[in-house]
Protein backbone atom coordinates (compact mmCIF):
# COMPACT_ATOMS: atom_id res chain seq x y z
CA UNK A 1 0.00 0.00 0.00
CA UNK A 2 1.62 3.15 -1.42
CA UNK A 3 1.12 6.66 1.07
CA UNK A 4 -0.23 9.27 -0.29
CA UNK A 5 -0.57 12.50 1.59
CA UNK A 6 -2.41 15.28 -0.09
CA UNK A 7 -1.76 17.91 2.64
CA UNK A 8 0.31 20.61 3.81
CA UNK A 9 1.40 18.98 7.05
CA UNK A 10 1.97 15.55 7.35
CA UNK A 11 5.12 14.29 9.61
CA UNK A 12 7.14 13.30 6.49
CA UNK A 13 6.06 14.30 3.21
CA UNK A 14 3.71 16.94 4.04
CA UNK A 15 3.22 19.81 0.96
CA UNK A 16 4.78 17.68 -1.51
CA UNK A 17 2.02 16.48 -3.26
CA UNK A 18 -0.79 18.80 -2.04
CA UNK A 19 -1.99 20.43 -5.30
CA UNK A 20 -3.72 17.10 -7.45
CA UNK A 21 -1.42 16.88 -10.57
CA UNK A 22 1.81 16.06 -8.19
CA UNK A 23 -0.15 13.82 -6.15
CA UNK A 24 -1.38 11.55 -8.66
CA UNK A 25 1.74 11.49 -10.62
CA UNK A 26 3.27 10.42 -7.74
CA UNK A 27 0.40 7.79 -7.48
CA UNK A 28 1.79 6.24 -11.01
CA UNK A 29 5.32 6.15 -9.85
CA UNK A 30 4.52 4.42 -6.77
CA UNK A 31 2.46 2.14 -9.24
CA UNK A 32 5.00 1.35 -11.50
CA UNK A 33 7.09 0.47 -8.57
CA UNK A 34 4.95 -1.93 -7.26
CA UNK A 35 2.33 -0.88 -5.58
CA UNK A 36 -0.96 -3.03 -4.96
CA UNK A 37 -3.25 -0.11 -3.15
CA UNK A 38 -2.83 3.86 -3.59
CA UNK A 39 -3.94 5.03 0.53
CA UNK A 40 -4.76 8.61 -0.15
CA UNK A 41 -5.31 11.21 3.06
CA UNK A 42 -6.04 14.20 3.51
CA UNK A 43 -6.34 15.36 7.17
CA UNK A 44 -2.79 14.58 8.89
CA UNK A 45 -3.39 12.64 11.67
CA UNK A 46 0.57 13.13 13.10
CA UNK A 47 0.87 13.41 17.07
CA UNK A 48 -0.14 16.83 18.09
CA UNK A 49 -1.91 17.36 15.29
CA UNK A 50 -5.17 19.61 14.70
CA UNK A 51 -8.58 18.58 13.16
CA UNK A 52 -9.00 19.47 10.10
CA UNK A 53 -13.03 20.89 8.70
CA UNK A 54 -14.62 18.31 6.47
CA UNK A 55 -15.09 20.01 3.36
CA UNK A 56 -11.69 20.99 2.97
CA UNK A 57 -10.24 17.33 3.64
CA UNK A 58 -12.88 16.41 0.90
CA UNK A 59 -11.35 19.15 -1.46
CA UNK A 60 -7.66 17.69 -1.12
CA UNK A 61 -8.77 14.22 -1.79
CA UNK A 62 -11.55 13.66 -3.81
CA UNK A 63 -10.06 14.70 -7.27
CA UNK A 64 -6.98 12.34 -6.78
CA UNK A 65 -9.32 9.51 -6.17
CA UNK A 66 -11.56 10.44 -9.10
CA UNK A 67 -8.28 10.50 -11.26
CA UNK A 68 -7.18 6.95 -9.81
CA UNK A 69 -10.15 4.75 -9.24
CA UNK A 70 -10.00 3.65 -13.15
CA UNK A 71 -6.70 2.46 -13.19
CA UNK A 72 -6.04 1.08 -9.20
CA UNK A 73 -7.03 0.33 -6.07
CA UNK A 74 -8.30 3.20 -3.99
CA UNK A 75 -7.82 3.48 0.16
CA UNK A 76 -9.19 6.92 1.66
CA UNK A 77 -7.15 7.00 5.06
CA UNK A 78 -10.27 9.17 6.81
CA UNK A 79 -11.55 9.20 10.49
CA UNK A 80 -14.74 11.11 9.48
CA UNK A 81 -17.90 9.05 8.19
CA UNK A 82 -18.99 11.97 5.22
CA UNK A 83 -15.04 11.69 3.94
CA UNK A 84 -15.18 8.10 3.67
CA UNK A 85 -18.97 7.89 1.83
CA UNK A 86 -17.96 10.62 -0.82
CA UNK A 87 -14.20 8.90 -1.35
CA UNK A 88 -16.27 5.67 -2.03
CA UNK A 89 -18.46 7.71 -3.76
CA UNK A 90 -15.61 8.92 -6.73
CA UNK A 91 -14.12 5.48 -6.51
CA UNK A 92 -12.43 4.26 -3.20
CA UNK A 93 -12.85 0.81 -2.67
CA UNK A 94 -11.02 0.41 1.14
CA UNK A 95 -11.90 2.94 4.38
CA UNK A 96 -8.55 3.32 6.07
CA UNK A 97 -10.06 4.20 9.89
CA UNK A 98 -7.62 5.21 12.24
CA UNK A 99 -10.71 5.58 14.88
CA UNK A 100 -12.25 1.69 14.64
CA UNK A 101 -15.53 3.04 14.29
CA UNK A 102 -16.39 2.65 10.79
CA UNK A 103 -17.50 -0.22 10.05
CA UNK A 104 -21.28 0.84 9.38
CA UNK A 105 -20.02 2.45 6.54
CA UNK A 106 -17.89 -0.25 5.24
CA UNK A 107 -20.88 -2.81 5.64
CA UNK A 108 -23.18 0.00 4.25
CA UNK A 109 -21.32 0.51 1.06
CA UNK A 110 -19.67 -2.91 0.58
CA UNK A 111 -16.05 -2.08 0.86
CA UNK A 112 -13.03 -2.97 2.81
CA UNK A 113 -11.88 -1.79 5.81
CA UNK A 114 -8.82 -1.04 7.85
CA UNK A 115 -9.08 -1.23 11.13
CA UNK A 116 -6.61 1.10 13.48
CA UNK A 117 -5.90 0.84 17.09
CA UNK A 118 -5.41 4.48 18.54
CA UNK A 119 -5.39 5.59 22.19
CA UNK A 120 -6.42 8.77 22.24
CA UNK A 121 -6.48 11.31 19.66
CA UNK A 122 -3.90 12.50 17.32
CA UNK A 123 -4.22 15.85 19.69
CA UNK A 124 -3.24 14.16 22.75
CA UNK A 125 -2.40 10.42 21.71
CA UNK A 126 1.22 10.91 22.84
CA UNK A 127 1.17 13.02 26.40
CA UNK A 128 0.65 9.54 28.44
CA UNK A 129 -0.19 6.53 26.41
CA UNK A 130 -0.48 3.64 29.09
CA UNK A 131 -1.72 -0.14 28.83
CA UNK A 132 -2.03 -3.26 31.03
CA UNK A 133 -0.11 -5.06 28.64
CA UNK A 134 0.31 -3.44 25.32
CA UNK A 135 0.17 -6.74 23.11
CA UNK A 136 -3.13 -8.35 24.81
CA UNK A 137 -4.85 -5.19 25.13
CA UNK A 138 -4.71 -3.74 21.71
CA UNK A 139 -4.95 -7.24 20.04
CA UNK A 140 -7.99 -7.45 22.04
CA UNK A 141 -9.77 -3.88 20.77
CA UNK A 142 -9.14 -5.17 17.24
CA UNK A 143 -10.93 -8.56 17.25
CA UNK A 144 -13.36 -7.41 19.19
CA UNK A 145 -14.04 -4.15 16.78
CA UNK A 146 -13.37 -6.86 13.87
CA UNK A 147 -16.19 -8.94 15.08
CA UNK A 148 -18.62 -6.20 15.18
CA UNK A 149 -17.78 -5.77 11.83
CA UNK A 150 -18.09 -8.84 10.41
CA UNK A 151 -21.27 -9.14 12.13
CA UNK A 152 -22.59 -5.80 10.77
CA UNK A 153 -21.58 -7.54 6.91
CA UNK A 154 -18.09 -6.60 6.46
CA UNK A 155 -16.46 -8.82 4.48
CA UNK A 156 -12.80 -7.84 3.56
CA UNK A 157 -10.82 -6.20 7.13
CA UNK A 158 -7.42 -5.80 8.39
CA UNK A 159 -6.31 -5.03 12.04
CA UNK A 160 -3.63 -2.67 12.02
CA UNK A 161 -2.03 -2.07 15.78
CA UNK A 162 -1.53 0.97 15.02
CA UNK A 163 2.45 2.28 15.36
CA UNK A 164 3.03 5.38 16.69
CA UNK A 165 -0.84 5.98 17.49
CA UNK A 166 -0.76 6.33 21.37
CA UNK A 167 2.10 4.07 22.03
CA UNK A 168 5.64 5.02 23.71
CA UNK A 169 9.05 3.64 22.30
CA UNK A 170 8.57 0.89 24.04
CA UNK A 171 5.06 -0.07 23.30
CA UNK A 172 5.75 0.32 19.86
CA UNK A 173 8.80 -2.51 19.92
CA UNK A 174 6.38 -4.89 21.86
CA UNK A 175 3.86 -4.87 19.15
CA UNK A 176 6.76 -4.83 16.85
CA UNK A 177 8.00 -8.28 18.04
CA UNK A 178 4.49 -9.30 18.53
CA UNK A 179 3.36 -9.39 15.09
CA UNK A 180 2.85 -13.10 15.21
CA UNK A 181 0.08 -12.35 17.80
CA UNK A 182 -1.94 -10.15 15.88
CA UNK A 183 -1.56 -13.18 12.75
CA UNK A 184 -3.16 -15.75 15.00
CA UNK A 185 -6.05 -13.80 15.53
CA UNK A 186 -7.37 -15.24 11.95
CA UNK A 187 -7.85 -11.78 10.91
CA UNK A 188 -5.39 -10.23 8.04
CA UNK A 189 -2.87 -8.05 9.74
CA UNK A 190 -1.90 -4.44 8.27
CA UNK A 191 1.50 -2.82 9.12
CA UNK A 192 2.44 1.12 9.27
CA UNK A 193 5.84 1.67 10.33
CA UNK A 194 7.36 3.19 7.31
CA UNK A 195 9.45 6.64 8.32
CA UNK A 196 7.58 7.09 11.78
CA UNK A 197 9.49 7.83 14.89
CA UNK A 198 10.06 4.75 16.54
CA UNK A 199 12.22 4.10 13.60
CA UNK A 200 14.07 7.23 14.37
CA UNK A 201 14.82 6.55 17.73
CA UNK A 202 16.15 3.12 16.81
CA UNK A 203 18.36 4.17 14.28
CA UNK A 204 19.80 6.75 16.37
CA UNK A 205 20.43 3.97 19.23
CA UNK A 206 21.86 1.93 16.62
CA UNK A 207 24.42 4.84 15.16
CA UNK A 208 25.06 6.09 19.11
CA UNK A 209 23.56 9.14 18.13
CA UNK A 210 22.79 11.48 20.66
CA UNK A 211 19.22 12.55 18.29
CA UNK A 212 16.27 10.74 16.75
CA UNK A 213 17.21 10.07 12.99
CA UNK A 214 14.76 12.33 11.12
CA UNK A 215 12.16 11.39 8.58
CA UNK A 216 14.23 11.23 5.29
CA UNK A 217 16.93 9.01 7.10
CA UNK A 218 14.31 6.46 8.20
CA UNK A 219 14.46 4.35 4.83
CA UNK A 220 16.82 1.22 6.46
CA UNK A 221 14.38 0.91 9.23
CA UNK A 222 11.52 1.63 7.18
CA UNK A 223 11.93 -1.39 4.76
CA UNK A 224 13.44 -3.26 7.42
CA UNK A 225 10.39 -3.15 9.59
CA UNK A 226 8.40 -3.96 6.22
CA UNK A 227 10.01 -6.95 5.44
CA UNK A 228 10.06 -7.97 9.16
CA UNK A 229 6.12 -7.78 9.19
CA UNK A 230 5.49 -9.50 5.99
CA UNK A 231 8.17 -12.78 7.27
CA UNK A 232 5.67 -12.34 10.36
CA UNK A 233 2.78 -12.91 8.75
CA UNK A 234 1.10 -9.58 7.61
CA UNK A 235 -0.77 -9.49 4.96
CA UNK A 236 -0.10 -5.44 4.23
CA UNK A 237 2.22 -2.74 4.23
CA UNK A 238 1.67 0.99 3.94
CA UNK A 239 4.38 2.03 2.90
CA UNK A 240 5.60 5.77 1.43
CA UNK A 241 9.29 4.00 -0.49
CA UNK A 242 7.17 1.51 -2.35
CA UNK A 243 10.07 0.41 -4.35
CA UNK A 244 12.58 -0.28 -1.97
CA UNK A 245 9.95 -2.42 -0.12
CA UNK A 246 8.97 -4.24 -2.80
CA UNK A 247 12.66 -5.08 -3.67
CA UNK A 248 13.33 -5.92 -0.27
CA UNK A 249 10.65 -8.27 -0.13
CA UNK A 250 10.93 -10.02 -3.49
CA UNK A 251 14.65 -10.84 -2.56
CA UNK A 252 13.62 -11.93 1.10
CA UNK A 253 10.57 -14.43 -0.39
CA UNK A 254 13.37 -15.80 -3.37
CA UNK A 255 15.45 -17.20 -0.25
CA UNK A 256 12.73 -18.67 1.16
């Protein structure tokens, strides 16, 4: 699944592709290099980060999924029910749904959906994220949210634990070597680590650096983590250096 941020602000590629022409060029390169799914979003849902009004979210995104839906497969990555009805609407066939909640509107309009563990809210998902145990209780929300939905007539989910979404450094590596957990569950297991901080902090650890690696030096860890998830048993990556991970993952499955 190849990221595609269509706003201003997003942790690591934000502005880049905001106006539609860049945005779903870069859709075709990421494409050509490999990619199954085109995730578009356009509210960014980084820690600290600010709602943003429906109609413009709706502005950024809706002519890049028009322009796509004939030629790939469309996510909208969306937390807001009248987002994700009018994406499906010009040609989105998967609800990426950092919140959990909806699955009424995948069951409504028949289309896959992505279900994200958060704590919190992008606004305040980071000040004290704090679990039981982080493995049990977030693998927990998922199948339980991932029953509802199959009950309500979903038919095509993922459970995605959610990386960086109310977790510390060390919540994050938990769920990180506790992929295998989330497999079990039956359900098919989606996996966003690509460029986020946790990567960061564990390439600085692994250089001795003093500061978190920033977003553009995240690409080792990035694919790495990729790979990792895919030998674990996940079924999909979102991913924003589709080509890399596709290499890195063709070369991993020919040694198999």
């Amino acid at each position: 699944m190849g990221i595609l941020n269509v706003t201003p602000d997003s942790f690591s590629d934000g502005g880049l592709f905001v106006e539609p022409e860049a945005a779903i060029n870069h859709a075709k390169t990421m494409l050509d290099e490999g990619a199954d799914v085109i995730d578009i979003g356009g509210e960014s849902t980084r820690p600290g980060s600010e709602p943003v009004d429906r109609d413009t979210e709706m502005d950024r995104i809706l002519p890049v999924v028009e322009a796509l839906s004939g030629t790939c497969r469309v996510a909208v990555d969306t937390r807001h029910e009248e987002v994700a009805r009018a994406a499906v609407a010009a040609g989105a066939t998967i609800i990426n749904d950092i919140t959990a909640d909806l699955w009424p509107v995948a069951a409504d309009l028949g289309v896959g959906w992505i279900a994200m563990h958060m704590q919190g809210t992008p606004a305040t998902m980071q000040r004290n994220p704090s679990y039981n145990n982080v493995v049990v209780d977030v693998r927990d929300y998922l199948v339980d949210r991932a029953r509802k939905a199959t009950e309500a007539g979903v038919t095509e989910l993922w459970i995605d634990p959610g990386f960086g979404f109310g977790k510390t450094f060390e919540h994050n590596l938990m769920l990180l070597a506790n992929i295998d957990a989330f497999v079990a569950t039956g359900h098919p297991v989606a996996i966003g680590t690509s460029r986020k901080a946790m990567l960061g902090q564990m390439l600085a650890r692994s250089d001795g650096a003093d500061q978190q690696i920033p977003p553009e030096g995240r690409l080792v860890g990035s694919v790495a983590t990729a790979t990792y998830a895919m030998l674990m048993g996940a079924s999909l990556v979102r991913v924003h250096d589709v080509k890399a991970a596709k290499q890195a993952a063709t070369v991993v499955a020919g040694e198999r």
